[in-house]
C-alpha atoms as a PDB file:
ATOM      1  CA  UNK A   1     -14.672   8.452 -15.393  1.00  0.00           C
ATOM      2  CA  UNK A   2     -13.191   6.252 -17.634  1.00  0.00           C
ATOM      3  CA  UNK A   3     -10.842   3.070 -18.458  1.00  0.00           C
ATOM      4  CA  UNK A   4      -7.680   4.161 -17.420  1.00  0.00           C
ATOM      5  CA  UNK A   5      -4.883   1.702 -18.613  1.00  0.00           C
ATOM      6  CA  UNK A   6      -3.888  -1.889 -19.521  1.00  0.00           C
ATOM      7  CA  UNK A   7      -0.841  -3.387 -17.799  1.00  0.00           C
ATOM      8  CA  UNK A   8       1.209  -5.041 -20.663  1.00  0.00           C
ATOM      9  CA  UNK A   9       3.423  -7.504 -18.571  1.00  0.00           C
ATOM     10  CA  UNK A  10       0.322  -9.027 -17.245  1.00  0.00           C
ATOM     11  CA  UNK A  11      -2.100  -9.036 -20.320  1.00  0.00           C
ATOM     12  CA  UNK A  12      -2.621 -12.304 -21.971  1.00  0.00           C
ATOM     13  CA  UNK A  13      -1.418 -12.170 -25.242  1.00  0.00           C
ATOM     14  CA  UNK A  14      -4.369 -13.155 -27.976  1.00  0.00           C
ATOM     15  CA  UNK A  15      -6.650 -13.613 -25.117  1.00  0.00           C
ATOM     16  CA  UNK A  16      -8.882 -10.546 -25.663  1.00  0.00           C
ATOM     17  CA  UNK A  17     -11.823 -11.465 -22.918  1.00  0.00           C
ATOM     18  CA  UNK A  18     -11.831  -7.710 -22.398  1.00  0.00           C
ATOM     19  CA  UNK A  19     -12.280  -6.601 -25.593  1.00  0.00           C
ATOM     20  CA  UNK A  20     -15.188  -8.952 -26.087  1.00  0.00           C
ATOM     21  CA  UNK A  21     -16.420  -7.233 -22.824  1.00  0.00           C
ATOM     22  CA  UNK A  22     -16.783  -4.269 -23.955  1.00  0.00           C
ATOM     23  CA  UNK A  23     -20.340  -3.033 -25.013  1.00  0.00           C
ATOM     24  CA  UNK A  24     -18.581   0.194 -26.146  1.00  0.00           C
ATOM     25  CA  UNK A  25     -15.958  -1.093 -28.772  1.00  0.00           C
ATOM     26  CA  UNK A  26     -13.263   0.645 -26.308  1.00  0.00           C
ATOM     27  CA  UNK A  27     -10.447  -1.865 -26.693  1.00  0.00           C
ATOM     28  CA  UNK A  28      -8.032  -3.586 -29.564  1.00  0.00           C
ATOM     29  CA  UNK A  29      -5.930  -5.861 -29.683  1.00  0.00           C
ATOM     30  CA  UNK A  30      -2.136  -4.643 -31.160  1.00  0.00           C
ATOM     31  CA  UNK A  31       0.141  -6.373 -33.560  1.00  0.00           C
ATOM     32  CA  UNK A  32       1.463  -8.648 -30.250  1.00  0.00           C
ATOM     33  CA  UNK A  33      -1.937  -9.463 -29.265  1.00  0.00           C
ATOM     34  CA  UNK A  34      -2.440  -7.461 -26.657  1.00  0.00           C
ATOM     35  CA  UNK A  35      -4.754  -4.992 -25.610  1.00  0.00           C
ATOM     36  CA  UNK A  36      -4.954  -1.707 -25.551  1.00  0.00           C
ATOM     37  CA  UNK A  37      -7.271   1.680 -25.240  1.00  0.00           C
ATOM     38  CA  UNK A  38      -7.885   2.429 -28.815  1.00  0.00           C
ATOM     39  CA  UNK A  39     -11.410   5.012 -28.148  1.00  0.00           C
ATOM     40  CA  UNK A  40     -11.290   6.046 -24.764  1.00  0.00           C
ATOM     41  CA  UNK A  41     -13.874   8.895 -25.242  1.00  0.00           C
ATOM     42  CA  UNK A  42     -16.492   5.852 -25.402  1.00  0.00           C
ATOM     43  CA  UNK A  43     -15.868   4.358 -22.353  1.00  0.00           C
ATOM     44  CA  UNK A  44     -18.998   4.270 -20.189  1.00  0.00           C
ATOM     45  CA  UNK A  45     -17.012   2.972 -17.098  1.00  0.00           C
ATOM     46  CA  UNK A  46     -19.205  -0.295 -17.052  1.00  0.00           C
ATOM     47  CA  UNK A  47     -16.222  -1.994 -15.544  1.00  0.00           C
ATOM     48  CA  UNK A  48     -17.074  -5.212 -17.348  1.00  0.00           C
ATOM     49  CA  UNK A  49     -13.178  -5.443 -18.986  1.00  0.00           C
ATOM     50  CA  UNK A  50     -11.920  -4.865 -15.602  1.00  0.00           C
ATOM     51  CA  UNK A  51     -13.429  -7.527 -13.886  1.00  0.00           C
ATOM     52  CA  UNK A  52     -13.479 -10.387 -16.564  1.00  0.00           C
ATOM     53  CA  UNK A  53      -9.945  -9.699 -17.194  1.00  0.00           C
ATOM     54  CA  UNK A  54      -8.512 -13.065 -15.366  1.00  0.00           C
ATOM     55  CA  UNK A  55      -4.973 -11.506 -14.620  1.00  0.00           C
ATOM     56  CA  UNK A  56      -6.214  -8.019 -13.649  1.00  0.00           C
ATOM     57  CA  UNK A  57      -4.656  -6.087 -16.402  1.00  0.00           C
ATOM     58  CA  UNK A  58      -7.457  -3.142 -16.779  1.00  0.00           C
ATOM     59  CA  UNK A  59      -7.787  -0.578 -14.477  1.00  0.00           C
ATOM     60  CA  UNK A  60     -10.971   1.612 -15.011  1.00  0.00           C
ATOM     61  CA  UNK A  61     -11.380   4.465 -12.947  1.00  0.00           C
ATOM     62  CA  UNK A  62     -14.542   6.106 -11.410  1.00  0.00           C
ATOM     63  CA  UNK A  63     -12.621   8.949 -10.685  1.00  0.00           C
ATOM     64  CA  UNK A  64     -14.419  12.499 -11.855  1.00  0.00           C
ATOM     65  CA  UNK A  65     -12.165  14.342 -13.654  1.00  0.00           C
ATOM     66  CA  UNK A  66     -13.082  18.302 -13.530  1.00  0.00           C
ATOM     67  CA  UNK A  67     -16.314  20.160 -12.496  1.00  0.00           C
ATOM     68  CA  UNK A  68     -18.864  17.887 -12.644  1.00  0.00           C
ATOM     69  CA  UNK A  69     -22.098  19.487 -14.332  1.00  0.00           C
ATOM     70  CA  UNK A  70     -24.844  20.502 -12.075  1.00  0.00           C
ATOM     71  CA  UNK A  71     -28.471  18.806 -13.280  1.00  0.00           C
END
C-alpha cells in the first residue's frame, strides 16, 4: 500500500498542493516544478495528495503487495 505515481502531463507545475498534503514528507517538487515520489517507503497511504490534487495527477494505491503479516 502505497503512493503509486504522479502523472507529469497533468501536474501543475509550481503548484505543489500535494506536497503540502502530505503528513509524511513523501513528495518534492523537481527542477520544473513538478512533483514527484522522492521517499516512497514513508507513505502511509492517507490518500490526502490524491484527493487535493485538483487535476488528479496522484494515484495512491491500497493495493497489498505480498503476504500480508498475520496479527
Amino acid at each position: 500500500m502505497t503512493i503509486k505515481k504522479i502523472d507529469r502531463k497533468l501536474c501543475i507545475a509550481h503548484c505543489g498542493i500535494c506536497m503540502e498534503s502530505c503528513p509524511c514528507d513523501v513528495l518534492r517538487l523537481d527542477e520544473e516544478g513538478k512533483a514527484y515520489i522522492a521517499y516512497v517507503e514513508d507513505c502511509h497511504t492517507c490518500f490526502l495528495c490524491e484527493d487535493d490534487c485538483p487535476v488528479k495527477a496522484v494515484t495512491v494505491s491500497a493495493e497489498v503487495i505480498g503476504t500480508p503479516l498475520p496479527y
